[in-house]
Protein backbone atom coordinates (compact mmCIF):
# COMPACT_ATOMS: atom_id res chain seq x y z
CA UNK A 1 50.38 53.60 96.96
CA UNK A 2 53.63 55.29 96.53
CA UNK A 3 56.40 54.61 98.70
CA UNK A 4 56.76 57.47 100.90
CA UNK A 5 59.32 60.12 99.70
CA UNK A 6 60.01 58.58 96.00
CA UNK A 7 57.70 61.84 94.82
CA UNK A 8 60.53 64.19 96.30
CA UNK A 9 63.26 61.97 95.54
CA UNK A 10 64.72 63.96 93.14
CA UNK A 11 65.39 66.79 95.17
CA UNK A 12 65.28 65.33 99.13
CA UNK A 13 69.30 65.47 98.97
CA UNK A 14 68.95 69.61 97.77
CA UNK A 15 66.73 69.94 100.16
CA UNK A 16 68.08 68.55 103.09
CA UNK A 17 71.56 70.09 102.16
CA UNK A 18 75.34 68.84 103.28
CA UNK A 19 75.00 66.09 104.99
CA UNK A 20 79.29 66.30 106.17
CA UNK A 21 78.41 67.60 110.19
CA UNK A 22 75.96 65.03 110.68
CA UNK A 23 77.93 62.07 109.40
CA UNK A 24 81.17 63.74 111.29
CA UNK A 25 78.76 63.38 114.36
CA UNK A 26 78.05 59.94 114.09
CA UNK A 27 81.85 59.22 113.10
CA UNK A 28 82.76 60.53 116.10
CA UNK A 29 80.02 59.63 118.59
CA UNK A 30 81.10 55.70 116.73
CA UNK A 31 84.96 56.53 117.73
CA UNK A 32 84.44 57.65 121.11
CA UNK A 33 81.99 54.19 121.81
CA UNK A 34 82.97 51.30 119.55
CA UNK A 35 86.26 52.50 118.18
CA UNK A 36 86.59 48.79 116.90
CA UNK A 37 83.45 49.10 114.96
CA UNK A 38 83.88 47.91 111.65
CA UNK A 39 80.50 47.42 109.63
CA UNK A 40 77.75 49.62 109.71
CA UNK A 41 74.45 49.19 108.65
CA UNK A 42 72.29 52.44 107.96
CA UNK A 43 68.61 52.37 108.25
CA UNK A 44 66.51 54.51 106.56
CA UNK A 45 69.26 55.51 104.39
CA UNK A 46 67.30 57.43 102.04
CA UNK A 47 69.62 58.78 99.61
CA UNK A 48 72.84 57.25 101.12
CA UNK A 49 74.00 60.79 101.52
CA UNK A 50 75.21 59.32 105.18
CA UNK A 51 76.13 56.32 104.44
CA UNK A 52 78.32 57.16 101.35
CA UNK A 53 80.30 59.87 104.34
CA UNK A 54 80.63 56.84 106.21
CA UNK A 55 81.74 54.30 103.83
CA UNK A 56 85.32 55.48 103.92
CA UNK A 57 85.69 54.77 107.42
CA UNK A 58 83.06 51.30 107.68
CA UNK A 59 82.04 48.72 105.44
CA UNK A 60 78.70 49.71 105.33
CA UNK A 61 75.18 48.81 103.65
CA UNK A 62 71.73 50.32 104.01
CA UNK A 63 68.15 49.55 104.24
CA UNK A 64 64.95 51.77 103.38
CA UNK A 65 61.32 51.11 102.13
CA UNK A 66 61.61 53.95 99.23
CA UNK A 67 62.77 52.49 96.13
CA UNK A 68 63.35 55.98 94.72
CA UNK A 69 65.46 56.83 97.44
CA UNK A 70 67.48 53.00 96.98
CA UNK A 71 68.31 54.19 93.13
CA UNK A 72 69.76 57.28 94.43
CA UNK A 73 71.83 55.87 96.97
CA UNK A 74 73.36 53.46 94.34
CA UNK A 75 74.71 56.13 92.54
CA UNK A 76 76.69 57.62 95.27
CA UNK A 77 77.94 54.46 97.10
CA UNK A 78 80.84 52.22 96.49
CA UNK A 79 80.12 48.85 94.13
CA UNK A 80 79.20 45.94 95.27
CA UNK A 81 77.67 47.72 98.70
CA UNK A 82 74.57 46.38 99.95
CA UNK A 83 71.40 47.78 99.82
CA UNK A 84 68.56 46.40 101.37
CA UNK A 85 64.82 47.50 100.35
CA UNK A 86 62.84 46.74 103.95
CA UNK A 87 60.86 47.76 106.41
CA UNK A 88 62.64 48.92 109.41
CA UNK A 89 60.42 47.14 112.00
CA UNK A 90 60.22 43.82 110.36
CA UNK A 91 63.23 43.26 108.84
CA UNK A 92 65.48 39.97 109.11
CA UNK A 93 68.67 40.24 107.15
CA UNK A 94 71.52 37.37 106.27
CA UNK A 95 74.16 39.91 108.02
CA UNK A 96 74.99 41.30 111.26
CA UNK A 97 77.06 44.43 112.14
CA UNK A 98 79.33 46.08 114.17
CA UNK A 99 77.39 49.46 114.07
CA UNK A 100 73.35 50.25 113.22
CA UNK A 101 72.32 54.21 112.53
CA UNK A 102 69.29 55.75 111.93
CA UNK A 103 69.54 59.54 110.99
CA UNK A 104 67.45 62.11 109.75
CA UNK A 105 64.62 61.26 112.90
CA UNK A 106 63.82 58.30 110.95
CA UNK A 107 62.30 57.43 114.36
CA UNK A 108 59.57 59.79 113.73
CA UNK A 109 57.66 58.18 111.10
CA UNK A 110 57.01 54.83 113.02
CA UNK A 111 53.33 56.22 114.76
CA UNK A 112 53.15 53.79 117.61
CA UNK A 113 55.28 52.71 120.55
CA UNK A 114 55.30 49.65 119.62
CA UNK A 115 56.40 49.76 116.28
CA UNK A 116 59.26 52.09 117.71
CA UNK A 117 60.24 48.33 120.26
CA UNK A 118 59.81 46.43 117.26
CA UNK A 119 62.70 48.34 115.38
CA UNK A 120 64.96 48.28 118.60
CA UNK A 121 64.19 44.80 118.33
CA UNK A 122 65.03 44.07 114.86
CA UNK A 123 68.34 46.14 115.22
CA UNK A 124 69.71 44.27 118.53
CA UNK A 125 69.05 40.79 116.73
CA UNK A 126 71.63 42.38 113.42
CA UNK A 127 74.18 43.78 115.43
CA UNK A 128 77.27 41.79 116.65
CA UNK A 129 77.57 41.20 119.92
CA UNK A 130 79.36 44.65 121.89
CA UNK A 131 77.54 46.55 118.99
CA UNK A 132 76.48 49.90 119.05
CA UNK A 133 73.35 51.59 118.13
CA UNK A 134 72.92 55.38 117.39
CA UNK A 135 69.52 56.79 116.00
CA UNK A 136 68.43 60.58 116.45
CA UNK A 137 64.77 61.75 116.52
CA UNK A 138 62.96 65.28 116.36
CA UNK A 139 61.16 65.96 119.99
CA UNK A 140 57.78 66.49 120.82
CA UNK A 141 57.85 69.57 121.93
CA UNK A 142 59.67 70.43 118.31
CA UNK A 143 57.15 69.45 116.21
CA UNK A 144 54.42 71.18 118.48
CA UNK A 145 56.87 74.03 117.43
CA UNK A 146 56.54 73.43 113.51
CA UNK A 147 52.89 73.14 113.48
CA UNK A 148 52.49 76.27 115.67
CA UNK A 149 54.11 78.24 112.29
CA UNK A 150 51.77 79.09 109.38
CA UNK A 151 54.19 77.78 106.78
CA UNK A 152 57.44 77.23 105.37
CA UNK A 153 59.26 78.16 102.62
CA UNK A 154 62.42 76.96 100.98
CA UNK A 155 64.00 77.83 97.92
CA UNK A 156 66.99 75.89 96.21
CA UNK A 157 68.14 75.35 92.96
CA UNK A 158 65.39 77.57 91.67
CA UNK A 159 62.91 75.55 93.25
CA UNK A 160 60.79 75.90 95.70
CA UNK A 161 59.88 74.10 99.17
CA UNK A 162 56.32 74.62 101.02
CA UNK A 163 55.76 72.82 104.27
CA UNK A 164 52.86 73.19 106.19
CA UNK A 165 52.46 71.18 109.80
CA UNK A 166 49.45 70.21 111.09
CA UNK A 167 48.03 68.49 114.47
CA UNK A 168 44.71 67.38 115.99
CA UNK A 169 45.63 65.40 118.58
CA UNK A 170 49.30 66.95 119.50
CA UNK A 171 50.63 63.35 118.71
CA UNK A 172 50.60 62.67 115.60
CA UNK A 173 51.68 65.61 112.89
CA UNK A 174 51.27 66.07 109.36
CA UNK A 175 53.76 67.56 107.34
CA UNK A 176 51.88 68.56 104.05
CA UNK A 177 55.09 69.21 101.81
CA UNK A 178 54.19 70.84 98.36
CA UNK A 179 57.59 71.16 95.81
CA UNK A 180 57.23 74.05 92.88
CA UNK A 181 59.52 72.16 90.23
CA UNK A 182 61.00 74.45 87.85
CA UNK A 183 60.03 73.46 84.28
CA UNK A 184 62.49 74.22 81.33
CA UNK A 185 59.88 76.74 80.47
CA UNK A 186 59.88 78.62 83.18
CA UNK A 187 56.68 77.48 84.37
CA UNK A 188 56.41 75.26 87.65
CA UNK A 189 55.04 71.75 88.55
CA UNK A 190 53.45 71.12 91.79
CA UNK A 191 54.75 67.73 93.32
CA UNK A 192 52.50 67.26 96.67
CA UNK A 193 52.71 64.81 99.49
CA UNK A 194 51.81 64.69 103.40
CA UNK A 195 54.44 62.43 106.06
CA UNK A 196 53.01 61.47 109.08
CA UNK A 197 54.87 61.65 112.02
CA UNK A 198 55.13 61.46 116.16
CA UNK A 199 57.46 61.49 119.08
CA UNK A 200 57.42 59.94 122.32
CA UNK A 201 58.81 61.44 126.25
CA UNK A 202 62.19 60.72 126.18
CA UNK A 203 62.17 58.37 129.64
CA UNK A 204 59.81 56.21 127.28
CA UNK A 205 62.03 55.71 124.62
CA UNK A 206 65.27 55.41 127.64
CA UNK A 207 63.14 53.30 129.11
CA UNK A 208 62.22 50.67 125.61
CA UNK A 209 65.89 50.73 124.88
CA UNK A 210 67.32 49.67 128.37
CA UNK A 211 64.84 46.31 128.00
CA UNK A 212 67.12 45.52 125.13
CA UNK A 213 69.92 47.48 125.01
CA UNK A 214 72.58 48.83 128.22
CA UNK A 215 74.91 52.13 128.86
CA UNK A 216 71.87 54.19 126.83
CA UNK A 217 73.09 57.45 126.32
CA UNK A 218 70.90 60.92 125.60
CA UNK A 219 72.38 63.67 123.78
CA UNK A 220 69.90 66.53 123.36
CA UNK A 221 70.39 69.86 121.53
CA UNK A 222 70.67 73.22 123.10
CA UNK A 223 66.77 73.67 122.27
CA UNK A 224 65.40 70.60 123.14
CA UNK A 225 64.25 69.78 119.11
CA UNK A 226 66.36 66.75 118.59
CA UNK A 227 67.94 64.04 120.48
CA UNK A 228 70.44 61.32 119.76
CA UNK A 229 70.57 58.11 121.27
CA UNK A 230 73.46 55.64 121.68
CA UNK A 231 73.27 51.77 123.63
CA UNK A 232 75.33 48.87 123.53
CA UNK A 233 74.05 45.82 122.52
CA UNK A 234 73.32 43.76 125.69
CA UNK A 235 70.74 40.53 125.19
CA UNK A 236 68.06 40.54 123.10
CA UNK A 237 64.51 39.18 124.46
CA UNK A 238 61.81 40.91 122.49
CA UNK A 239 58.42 41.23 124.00
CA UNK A 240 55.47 38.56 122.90
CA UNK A 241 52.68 41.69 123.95
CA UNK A 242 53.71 43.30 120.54
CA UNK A 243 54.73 39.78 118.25
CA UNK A 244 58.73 40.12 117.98
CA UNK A 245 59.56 37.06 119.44
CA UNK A 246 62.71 34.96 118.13
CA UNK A 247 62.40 31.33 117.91
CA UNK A 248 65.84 30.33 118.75
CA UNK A 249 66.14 32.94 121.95
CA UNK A 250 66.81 31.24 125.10
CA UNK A 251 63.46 31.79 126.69
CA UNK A 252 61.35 30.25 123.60
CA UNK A 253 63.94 27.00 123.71
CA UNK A 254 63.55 27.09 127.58
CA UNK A 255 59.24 27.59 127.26
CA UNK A 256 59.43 24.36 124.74
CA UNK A 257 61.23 22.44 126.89
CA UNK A 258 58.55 23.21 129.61
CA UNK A 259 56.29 22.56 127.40
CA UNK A 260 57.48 18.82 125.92
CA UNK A 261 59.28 17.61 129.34
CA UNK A 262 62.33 17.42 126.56
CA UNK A 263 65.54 18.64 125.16
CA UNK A 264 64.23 20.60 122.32
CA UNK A 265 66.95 22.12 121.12
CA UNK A 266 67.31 19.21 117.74
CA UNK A 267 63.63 19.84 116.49
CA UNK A 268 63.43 23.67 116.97
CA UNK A 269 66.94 24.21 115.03
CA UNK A 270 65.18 22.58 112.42
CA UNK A 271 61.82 24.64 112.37
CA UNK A 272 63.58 27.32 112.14
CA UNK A 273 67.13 27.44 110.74
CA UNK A 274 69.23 29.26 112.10
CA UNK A 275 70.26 32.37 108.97
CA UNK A 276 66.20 34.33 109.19
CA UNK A 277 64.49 34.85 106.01
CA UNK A 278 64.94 38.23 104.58
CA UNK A 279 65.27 40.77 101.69
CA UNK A 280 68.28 39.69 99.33
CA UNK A 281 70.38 42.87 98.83
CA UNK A 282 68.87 45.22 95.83
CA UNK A 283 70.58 44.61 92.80
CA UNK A 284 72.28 47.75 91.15
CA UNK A 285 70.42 49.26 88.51
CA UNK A 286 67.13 47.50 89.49
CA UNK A 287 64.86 48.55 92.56
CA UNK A 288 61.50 47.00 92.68
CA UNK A 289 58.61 48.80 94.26
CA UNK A 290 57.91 49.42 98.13
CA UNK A 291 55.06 50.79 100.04
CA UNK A 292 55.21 51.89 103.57
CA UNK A 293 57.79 54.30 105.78
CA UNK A 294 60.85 55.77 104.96
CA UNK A 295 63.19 57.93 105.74
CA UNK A 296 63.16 60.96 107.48
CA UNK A 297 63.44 64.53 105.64
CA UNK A 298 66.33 66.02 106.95
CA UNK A 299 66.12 69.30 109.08
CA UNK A 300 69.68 70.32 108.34
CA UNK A 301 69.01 72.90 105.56
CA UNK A 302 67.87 76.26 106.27
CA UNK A 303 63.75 77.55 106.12
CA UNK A 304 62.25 80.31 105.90
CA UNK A 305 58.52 80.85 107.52
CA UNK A 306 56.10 83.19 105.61
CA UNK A 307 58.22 83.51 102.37
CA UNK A 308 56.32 83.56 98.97
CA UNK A 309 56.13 80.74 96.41
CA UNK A 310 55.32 81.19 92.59
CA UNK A 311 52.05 79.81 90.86
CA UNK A 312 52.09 76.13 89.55
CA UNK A 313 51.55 75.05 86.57
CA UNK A 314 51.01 71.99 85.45
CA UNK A 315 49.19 68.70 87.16
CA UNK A 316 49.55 68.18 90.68
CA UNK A 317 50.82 64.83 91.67
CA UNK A 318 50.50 62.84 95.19
């Protein structure tokens, strides 16, 4: 299986056009909460479009699942920066930082609530302690909006851009994304893939992020399609119901002391050393294969419902 977006690689950064407001944004929302801040680690980076912004202001690196999206990102990001190839609910670096973002609703492809804890849970164990994270995510009631449209259409750099979204259930939504490549023959190739995503109330997410995280801020657009969250990193004590626990937190040194009648502190640090197992840093040039989520595609470029697209030619690929 492909990792999701390396089909549309190519052309997610055309697509999803400037990327200098939203990193301003989170520049800003950073300066007016953690003015200190700085290292920043961005997850689901996709294309380091972001993170490249930001790298003139924070020492940052980034993680994502899509290896296509990793090779990008190289190219536009300082040497020697460090680029992580992950899963954003399971991943366990040899860093910490000052500052963790999530843009582009990366949120939104994680299809459970729990997987949603298990990524606030991964990202209070890397941040520093004071640290702030920001992540934005599309709403419910937004994507109800999409799939309510027939279709949309996109052109850009004589390309085109056909998104259809779909529901059964009203929670989860398919986004069946068709690209018309231009060919140097004028013809077009049809590129074809379908993202899964969902949303959760807004009180549920508030509510997951003040178990972990404190001073939780909501900043929600004048329509109600997008929201941004920022918290402070407080404690972290991740939930056993959904298998995120940490052996060296203070409640699984205090349970094996219950549990022995003993100071356990000696044999535990050895179990499990203290720097966690995780990804080394891709190396530049070479970016091994990934399955699994990635990155959101951005919503800041214009669309166009109901517009027409050319013929394909050529194989279809998914």
């Amino acid at each position: 299986m492909m990792a999701v977006y390396d089909l549309l690689a190519p052309h997610y950064d055309a697509v999803t056009g400037d990327s200098a407001a939203e990193a301003a944004f989170i520049h800003g929302l950073i300066e007016r909460r953690h003015p200190q801040a700085a290292t920043l680690l961005d997850l689901a980076c996709g294309t380091g479009s972001i993170t490249a912004r930001l790298a003139g202001a924070y020492q940052v690196s980034g993680l994502d699942i899509s290896p296509g999206m990793l090779a990008l990102a190289r190219e536009k990001l300082p040497g020697g920066t460090r680029l992580y190839l992950a899963d954003m609910t399971s991943f366990r670096l040899d860093a910490s930082f000052d500052v963790i973002v999530c843009a582009y609703q990366g949120l939104n492809h994680l299809l459970s609530l729990a997987a949603w804890q298990s990524c606030f849970d991964r990202a209070c164990q890397h941040l520093n302690r004071g640290g702030l994270f920001v992540f934005d995510i599309a709403t419910l009631s937004h994507l109800e909006r999409m799939a309510s449209l027939p279709r949309i259409v996109q052109e850009f750099a004589g390309h085109y851009l056909l998104i259809r979204v779909r529901t059964a259930d009203r929670k989860t939504f398919d986004w069946h994304i068709e690209v018309y490549e231009l060919q140097p023959d004028g013809k077009y190739r049809l590129l074809t893939q379908t993202i899964r995503l969902t949303s959760f109330p807004l009180a549920d997410i508030k509510e997951a992020l003040r178990a972990r995280f404190t001073s939780v801020e909501v900043i929600s657009d004048a329509d109600g399609d997008r929201a941004w969250f920022a918290c402070r990193k407080a404690r972290c004590l991740p939930a056993r119901a959904h298998g995120s626990s940490w052996p060296g937190h203070p409640g699984a040194l205090r349970r094996a002391r219950l549990r022995r009648g003993v100071r356990a502190d000696h044999r535990l640090a050895r179990a499990y050393p203290a720097r966690p197992e995780g990804p080394l840093p891709v190396a530049e040039g070479a970016v091994p294969a990934a399955e699994g989520p990635a990155s959101a595609l951005g919503s800041s470029a214009p669309v166009v419902p109901g517009s027409a697209v050319p013929a394909a030619a050529g194989g279809s690929t998914s």
